[in-house]
PDB file of N, CA and C in Angstrom:
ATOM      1  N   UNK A   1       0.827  -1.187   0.000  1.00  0.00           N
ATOM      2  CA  UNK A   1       0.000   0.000   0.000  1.00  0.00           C
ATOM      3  C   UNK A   1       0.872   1.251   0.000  1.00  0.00           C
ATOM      4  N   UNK A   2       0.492   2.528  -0.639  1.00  0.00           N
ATOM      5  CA  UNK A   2       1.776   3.488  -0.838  1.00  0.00           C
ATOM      6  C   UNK A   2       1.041   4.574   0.430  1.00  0.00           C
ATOM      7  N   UNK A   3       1.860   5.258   0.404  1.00  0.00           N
ATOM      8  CA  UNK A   3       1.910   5.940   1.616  1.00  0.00           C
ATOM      9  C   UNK A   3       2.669   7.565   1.209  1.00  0.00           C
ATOM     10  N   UNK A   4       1.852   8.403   2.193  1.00  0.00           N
ATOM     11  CA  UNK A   4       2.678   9.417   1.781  1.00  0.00           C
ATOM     12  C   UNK A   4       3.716   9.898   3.377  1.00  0.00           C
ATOM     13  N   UNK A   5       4.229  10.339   2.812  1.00  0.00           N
ATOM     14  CA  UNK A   5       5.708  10.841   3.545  1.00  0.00           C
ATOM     15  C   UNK A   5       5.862  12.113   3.666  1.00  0.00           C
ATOM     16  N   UNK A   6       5.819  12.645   5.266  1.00  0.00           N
ATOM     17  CA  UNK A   6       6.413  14.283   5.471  1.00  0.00           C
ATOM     18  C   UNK A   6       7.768  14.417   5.639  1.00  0.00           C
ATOM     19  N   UNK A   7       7.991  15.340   4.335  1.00  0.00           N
ATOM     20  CA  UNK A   7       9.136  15.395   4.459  1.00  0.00           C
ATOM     21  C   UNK A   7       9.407  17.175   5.384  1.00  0.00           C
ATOM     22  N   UNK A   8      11.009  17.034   6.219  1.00  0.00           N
ATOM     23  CA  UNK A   8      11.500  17.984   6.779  1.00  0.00           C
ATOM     24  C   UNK A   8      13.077  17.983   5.888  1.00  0.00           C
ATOM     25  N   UNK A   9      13.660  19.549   6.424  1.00  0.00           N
ATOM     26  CA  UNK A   9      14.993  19.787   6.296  1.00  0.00           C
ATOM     27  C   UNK A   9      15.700  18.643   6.441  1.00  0.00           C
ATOM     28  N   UNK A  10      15.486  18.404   7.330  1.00  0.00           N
ATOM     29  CA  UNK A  10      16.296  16.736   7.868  1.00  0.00           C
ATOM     30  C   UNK A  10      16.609  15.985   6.823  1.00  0.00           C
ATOM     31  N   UNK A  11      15.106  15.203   6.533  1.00  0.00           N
ATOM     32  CA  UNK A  11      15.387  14.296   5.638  1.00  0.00           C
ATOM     33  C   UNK A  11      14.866  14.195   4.198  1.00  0.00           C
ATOM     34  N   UNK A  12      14.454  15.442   3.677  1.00  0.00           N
ATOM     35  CA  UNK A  12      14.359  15.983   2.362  1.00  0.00           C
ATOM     36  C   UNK A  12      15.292  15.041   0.868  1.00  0.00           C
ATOM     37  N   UNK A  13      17.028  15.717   1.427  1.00  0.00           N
ATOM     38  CA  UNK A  13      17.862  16.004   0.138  1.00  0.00           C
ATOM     39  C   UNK A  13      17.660  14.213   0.356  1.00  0.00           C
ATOM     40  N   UNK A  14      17.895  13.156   1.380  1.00  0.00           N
ATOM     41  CA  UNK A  14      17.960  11.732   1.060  1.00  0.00           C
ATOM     42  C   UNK A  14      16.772  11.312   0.461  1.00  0.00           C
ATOM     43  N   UNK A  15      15.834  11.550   0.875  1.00  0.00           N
ATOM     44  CA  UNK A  15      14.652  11.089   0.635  1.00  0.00           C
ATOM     45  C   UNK A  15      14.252  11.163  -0.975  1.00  0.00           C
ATOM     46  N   UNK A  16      14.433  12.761  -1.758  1.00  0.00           N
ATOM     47  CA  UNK A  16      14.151  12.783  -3.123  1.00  0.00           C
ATOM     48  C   UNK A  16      15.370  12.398  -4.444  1.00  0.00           C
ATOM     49  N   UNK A  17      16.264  12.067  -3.530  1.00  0.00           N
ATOM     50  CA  UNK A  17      17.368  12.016  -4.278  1.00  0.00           C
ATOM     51  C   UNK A  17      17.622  10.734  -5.163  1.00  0.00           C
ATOM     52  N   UNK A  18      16.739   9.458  -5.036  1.00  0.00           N
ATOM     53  CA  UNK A  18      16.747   8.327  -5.652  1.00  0.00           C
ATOM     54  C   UNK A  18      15.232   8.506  -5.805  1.00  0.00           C
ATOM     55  N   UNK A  19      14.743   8.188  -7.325  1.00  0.00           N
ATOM     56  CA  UNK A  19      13.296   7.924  -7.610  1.00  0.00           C
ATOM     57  C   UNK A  19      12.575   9.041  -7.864  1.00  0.00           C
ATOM     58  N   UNK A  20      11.226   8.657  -8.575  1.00  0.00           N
ATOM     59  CA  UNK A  20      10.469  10.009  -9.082  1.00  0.00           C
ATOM     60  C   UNK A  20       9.716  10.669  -7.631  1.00  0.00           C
ATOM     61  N   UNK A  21       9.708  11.802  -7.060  1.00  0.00           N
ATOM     62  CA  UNK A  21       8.628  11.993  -6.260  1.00  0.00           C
ATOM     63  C   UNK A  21       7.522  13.110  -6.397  1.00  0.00           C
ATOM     64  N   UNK A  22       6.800  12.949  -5.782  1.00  0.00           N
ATOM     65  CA  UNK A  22       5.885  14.393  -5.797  1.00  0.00           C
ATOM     66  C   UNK A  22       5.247  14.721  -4.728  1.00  0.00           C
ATOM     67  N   UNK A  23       5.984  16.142  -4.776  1.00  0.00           N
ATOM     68  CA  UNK A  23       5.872  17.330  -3.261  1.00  0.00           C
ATOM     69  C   UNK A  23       5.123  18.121  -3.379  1.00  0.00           C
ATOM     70  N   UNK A  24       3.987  17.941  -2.339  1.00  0.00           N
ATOM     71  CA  UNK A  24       2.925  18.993  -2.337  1.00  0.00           C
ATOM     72  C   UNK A  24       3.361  19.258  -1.194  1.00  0.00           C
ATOM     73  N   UNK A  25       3.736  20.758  -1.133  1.00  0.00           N
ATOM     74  CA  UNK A  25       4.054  21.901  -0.346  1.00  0.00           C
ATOM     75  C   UNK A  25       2.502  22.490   0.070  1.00  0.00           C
ATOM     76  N   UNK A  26       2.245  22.500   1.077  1.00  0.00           N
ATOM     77  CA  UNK A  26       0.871  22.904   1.399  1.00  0.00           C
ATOM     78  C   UNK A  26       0.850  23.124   3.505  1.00  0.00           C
ATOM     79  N   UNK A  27      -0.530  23.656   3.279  1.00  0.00           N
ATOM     80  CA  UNK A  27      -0.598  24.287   5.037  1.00  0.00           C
ATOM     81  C   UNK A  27      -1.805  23.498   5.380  1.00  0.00           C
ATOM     82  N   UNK A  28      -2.004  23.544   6.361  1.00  0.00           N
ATOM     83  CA  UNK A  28      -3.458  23.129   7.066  1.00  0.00           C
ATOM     84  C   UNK A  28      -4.187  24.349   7.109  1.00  0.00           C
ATOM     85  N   UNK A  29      -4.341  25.675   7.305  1.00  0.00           N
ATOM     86  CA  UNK A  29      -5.000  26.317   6.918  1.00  0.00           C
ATOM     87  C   UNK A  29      -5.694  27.101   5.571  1.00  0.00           C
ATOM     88  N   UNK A  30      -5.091  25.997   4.450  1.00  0.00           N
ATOM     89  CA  UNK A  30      -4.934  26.867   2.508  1.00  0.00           C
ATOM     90  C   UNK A  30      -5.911  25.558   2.320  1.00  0.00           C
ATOM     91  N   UNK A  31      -7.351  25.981   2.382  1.00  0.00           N
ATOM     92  CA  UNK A  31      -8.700  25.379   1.258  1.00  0.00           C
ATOM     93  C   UNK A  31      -8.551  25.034   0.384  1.00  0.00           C
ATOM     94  N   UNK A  32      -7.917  25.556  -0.664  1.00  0.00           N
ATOM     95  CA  UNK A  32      -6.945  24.936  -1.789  1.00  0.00           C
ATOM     96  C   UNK A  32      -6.290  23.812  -1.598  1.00  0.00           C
ATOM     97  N   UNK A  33      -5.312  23.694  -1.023  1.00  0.00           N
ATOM     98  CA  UNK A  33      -4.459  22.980   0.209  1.00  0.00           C
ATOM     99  C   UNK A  33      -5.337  21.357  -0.052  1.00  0.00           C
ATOM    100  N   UNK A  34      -6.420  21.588   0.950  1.00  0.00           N
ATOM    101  CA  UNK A  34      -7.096  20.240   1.122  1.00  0.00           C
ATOM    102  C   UNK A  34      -7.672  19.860   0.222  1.00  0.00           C
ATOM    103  N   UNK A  35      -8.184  20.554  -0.722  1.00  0.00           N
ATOM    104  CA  UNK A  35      -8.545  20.172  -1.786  1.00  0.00           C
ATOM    105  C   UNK A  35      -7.620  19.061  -2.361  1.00  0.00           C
ATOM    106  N   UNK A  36      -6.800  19.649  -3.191  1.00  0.00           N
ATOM    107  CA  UNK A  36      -5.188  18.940  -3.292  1.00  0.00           C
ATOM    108  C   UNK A  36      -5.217  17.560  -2.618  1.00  0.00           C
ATOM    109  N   UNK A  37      -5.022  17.758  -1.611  1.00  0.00           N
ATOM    110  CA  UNK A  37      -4.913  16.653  -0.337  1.00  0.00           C
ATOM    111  C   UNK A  37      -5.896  15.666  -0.868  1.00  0.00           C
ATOM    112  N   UNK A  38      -6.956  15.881  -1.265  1.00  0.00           N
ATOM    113  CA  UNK A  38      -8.111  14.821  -1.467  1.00  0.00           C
ATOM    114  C   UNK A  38      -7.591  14.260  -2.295  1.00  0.00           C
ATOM    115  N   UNK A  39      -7.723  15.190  -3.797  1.00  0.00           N
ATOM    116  CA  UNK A  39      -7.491  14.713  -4.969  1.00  0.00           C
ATOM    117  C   UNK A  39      -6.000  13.331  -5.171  1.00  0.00           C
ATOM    118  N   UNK A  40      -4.896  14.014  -4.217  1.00  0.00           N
ATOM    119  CA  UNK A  40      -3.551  12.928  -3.940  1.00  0.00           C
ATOM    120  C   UNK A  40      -4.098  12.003  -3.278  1.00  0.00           C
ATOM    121  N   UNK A  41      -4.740  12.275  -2.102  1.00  0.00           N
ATOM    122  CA  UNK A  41      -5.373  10.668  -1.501  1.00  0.00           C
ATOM    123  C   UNK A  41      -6.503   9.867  -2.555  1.00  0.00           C
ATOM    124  N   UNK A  42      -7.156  10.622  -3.377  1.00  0.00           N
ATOM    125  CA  UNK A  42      -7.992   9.417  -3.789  1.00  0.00           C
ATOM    126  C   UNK A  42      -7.129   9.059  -5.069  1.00  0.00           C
ATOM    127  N   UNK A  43      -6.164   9.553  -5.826  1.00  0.00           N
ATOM    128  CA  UNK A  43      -5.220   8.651  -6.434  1.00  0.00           C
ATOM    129  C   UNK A  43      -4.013   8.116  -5.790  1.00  0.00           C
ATOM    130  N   UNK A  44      -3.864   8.049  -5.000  1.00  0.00           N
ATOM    131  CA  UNK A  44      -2.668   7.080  -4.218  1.00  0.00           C
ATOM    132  C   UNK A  44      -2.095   6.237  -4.883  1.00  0.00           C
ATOM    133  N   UNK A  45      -2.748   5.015  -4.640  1.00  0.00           N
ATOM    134  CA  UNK A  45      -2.601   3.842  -5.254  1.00  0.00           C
ATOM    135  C   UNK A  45      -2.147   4.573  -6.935  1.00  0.00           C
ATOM    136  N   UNK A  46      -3.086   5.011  -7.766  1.00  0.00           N
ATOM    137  CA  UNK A  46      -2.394   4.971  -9.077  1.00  0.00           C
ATOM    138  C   UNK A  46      -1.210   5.890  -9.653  1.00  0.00           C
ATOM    139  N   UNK A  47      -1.066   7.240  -8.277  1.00  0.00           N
ATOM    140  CA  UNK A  47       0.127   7.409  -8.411  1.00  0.00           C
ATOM    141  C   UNK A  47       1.885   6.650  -8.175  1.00  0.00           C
ATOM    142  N   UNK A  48       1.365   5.935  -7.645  1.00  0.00           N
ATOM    143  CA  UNK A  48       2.556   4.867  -6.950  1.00  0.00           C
ATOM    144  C   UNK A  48       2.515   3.294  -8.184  1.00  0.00           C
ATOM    145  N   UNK A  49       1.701   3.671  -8.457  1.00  0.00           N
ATOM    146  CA  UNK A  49       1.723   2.278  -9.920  1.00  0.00           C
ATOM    147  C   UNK A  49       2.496   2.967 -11.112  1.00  0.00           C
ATOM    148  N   UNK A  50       2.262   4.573 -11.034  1.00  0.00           N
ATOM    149  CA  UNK A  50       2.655   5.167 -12.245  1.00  0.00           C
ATOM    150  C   UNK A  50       4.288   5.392 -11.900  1.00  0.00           C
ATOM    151  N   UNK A  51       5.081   4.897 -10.494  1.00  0.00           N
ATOM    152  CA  UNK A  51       6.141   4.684 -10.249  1.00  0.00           C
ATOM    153  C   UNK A  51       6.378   6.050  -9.204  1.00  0.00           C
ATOM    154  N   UNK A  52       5.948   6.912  -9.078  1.00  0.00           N
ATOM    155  CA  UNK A  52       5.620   8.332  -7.983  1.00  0.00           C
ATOM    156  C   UNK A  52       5.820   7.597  -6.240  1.00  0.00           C
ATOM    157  N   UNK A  53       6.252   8.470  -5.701  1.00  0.00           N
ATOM    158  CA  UNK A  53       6.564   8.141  -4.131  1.00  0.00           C
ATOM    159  C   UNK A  53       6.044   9.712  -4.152  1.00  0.00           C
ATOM    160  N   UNK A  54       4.727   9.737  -3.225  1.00  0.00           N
ATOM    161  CA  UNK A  54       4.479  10.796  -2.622  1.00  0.00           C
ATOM    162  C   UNK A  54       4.706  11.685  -1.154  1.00  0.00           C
ATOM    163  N   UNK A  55       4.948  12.505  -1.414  1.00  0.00           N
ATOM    164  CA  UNK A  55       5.542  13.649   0.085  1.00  0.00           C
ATOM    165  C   UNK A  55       4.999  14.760   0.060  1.00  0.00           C
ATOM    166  N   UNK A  56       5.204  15.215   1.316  1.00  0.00           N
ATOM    167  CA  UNK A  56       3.966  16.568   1.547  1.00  0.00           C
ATOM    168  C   UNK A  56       5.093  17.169   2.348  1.00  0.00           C
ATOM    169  N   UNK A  57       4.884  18.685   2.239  1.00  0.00           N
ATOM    170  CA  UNK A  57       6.148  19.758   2.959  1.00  0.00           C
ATOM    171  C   UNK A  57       5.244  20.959   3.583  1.00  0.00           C
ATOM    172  N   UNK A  58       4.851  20.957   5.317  1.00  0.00           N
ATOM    173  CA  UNK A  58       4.080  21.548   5.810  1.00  0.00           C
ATOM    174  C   UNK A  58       5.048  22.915   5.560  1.00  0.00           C
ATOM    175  N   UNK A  59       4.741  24.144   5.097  1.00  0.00           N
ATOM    176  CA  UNK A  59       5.204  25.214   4.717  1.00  0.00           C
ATOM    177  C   UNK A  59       5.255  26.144   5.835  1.00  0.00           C
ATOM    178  N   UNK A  60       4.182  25.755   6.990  1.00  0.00           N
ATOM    179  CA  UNK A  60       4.366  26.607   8.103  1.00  0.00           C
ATOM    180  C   UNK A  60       5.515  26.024   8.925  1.00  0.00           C
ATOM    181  N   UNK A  61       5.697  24.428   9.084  1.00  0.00           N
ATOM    182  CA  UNK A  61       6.491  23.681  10.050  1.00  0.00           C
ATOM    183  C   UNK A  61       8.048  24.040   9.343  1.00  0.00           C
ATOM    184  N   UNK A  62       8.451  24.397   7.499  1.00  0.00           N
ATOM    185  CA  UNK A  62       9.443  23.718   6.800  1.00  0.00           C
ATOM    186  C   UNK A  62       9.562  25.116   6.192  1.00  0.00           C
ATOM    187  N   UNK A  63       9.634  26.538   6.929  1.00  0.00           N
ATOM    188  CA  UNK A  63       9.468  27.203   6.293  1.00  0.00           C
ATOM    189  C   UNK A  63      10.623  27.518   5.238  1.00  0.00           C
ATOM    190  N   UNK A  64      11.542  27.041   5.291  1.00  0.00           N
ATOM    191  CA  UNK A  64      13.378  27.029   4.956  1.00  0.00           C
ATOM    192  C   UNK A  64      13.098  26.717   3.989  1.00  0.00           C
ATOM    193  N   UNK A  65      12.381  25.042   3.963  1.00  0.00           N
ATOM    194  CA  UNK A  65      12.747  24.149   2.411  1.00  0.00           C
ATOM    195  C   UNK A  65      11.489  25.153   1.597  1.00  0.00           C
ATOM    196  N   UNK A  66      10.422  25.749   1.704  1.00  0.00           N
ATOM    197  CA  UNK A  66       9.525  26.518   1.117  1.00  0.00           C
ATOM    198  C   UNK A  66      10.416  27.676   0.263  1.00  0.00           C
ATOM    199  N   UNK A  67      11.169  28.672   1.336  1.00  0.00           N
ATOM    200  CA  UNK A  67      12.017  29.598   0.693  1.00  0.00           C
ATOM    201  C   UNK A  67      13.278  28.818  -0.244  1.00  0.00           C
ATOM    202  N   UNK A  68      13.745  27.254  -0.194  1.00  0.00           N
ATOM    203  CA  UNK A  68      14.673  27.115  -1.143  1.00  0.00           C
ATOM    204  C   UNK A  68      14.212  27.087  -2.302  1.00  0.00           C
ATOM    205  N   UNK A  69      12.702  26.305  -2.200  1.00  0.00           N
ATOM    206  CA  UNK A  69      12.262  26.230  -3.719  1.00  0.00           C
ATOM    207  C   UNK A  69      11.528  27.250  -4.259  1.00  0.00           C
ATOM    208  N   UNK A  70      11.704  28.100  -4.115  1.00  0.00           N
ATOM    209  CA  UNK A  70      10.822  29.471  -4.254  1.00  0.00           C
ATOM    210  C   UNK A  70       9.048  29.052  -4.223  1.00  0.00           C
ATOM    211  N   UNK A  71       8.401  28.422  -2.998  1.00  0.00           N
ATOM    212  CA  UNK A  71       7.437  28.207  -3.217  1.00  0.00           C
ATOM    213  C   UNK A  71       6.679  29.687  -1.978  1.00  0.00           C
ATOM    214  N   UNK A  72       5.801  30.394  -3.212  1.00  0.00           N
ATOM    215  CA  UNK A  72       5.383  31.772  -3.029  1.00  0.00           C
ATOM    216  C   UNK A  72       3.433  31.579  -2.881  1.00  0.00           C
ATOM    217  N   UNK A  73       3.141  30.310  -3.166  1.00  0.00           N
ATOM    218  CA  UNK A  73       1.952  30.410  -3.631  1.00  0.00           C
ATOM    219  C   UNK A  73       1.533  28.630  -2.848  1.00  0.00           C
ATOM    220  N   UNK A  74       0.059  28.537  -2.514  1.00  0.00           N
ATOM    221  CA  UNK A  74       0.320  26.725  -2.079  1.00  0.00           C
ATOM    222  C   UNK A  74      -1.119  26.976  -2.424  1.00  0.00           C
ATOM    223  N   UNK A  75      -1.424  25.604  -2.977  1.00  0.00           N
ATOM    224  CA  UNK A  75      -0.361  24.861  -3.042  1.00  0.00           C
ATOM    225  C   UNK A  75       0.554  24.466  -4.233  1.00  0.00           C
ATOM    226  N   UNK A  76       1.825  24.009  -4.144  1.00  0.00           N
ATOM    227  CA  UNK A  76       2.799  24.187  -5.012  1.00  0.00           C
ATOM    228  C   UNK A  76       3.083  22.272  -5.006  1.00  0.00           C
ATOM    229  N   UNK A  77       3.130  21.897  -6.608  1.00  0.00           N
ATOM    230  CA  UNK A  77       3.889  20.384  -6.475  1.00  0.00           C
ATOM    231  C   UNK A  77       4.403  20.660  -6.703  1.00  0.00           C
ATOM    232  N   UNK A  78       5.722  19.716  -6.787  1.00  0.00           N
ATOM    233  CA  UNK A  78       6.931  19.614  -7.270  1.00  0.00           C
ATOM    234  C   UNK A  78       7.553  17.964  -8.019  1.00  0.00           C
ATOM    235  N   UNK A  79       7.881  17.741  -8.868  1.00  0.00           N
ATOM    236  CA  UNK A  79       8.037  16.397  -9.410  1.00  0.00           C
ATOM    237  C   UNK A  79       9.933  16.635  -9.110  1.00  0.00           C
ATOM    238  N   UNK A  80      10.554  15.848  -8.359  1.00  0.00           N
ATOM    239  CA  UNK A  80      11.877  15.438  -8.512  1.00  0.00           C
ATOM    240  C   UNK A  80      11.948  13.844  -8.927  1.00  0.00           C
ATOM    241  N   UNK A  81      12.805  14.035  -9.958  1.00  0.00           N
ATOM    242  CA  UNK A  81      13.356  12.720 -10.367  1.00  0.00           C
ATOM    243  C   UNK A  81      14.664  12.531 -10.397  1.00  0.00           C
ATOM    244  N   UNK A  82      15.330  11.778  -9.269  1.00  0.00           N
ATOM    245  CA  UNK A  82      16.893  11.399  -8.972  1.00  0.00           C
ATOM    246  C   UNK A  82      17.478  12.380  -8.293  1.00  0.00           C
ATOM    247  N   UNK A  83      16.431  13.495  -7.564  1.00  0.00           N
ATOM    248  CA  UNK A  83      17.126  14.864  -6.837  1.00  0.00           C
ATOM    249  C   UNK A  83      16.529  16.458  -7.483  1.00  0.00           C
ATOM    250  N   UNK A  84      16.631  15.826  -8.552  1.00  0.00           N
ATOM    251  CA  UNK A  84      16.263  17.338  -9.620  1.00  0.00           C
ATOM    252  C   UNK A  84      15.110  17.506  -9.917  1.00  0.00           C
ATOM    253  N   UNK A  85      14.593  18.856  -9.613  1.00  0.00           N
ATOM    254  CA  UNK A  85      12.929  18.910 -10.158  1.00  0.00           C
ATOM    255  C   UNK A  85      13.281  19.518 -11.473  1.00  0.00           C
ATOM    256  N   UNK A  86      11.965  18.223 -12.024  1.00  0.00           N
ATOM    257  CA  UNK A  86      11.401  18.633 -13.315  1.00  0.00           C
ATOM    258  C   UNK A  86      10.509  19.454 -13.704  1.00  0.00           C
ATOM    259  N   UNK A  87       9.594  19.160 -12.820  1.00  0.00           N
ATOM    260  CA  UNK A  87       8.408  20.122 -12.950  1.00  0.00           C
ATOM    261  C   UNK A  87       7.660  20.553 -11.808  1.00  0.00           C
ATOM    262  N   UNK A  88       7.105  21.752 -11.938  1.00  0.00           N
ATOM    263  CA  UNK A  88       6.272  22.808 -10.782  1.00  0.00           C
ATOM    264  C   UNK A  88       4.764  22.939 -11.213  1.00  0.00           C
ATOM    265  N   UNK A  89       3.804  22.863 -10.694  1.00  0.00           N
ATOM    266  CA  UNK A  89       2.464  23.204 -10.797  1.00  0.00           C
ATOM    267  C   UNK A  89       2.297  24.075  -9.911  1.00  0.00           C
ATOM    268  N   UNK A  90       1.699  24.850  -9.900  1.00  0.00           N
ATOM    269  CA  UNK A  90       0.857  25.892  -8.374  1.00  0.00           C
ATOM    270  C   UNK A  90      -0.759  25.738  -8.448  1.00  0.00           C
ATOM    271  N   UNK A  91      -1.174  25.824  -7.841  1.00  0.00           N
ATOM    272  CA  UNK A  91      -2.677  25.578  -7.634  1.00  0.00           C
ATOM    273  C   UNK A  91      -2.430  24.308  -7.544  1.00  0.00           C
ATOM    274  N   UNK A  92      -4.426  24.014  -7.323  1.00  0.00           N
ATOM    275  CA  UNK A  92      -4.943  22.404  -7.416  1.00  0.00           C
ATOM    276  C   UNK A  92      -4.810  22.402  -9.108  1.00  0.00           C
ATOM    277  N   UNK A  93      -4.187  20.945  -8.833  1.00  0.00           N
ATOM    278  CA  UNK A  93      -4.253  20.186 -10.105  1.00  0.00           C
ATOM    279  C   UNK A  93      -4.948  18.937  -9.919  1.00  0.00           C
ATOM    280  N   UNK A  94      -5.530  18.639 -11.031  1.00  0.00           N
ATOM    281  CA  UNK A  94      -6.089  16.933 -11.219  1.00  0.00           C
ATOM    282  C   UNK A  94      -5.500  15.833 -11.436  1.00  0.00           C
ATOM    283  N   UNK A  95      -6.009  14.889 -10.663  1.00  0.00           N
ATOM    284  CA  UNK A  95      -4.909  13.771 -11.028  1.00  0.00           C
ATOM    285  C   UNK A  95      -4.291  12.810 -12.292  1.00  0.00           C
ATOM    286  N   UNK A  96      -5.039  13.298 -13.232  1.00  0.00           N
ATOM    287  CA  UNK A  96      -4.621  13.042 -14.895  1.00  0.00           C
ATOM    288  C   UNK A  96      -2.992  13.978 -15.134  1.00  0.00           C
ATOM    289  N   UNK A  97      -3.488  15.505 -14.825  1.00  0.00           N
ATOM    290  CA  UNK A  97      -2.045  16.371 -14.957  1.00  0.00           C
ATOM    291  C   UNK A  97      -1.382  15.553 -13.839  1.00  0.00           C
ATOM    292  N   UNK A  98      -1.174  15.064 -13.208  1.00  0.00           N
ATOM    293  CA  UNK A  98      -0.096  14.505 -11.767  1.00  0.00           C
ATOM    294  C   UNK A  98       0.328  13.365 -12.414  1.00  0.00           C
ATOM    295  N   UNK A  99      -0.864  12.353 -12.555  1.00  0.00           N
ATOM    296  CA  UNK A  99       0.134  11.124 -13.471  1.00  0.00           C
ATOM    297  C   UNK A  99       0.613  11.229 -14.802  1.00  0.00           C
ATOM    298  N   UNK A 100       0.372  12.429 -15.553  1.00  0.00           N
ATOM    299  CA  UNK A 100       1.344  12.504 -16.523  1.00  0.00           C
ATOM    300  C   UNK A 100       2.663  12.930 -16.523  1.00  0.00           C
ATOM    301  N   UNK A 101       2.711  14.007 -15.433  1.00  0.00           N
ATOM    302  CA  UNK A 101       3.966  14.754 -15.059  1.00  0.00           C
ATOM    303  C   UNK A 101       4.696  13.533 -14.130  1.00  0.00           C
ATOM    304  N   UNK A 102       4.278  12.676 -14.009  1.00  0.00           N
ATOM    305  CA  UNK A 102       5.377  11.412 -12.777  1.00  0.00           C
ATOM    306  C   UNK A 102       5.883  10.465 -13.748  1.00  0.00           C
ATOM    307  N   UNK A 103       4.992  10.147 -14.815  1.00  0.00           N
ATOM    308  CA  UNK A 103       5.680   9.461 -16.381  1.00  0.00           C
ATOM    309  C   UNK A 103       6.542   9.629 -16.714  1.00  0.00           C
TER     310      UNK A 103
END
């Protein structure tokens, strides 16, 4: 069963540095935010078939890793593959745009 993962400063750079992932940078108070949140929980499973390891970066708790990636707006994904992001979305996105961008 896939699972998602909070990532911190701590254990960020190990964590994205092998494999595709996708970081939703988001707050508990951004409506947007949970939205998001739904949409990643009710594709779980087919993001993690499409080969994706999902992580979430509380922006109030992580405010550091927020200012490295210039995330100005949440919620913000982020696709790293092997360390390096490929790609950025802002706003809610749907989970068709998410499993194409983890391909």
């Amino acid at each position: 069963m896939a699972e998602i993962i909070n990532l911190t400063a701590e254990n960020f750079k190990s964590s994205v540095s092998e494999g595709t992932w996708l970081v939703d940078f988001w707050a508990t108070w951004c409506g947007p935010c949970r939205m998001q949140g739904r949409i990643i929980d009710d594709g779980l499973e087919e993001l993690a078939a499409a080969g994706a390891k999902i992580a979430k970066v509380n922006v109030d708790d992580q405010a550091g890793l927020a200012m490295r990636f210039n995330v100005l707006s949440i919620p913000t994904l982020i696709v790293f593959k092997n360390g390096e992001k490929v790609r950025e979305f802002v706003g809610v996105q749907q989970l068709q745009t998410l499993l194409d961008a983890v391909k």
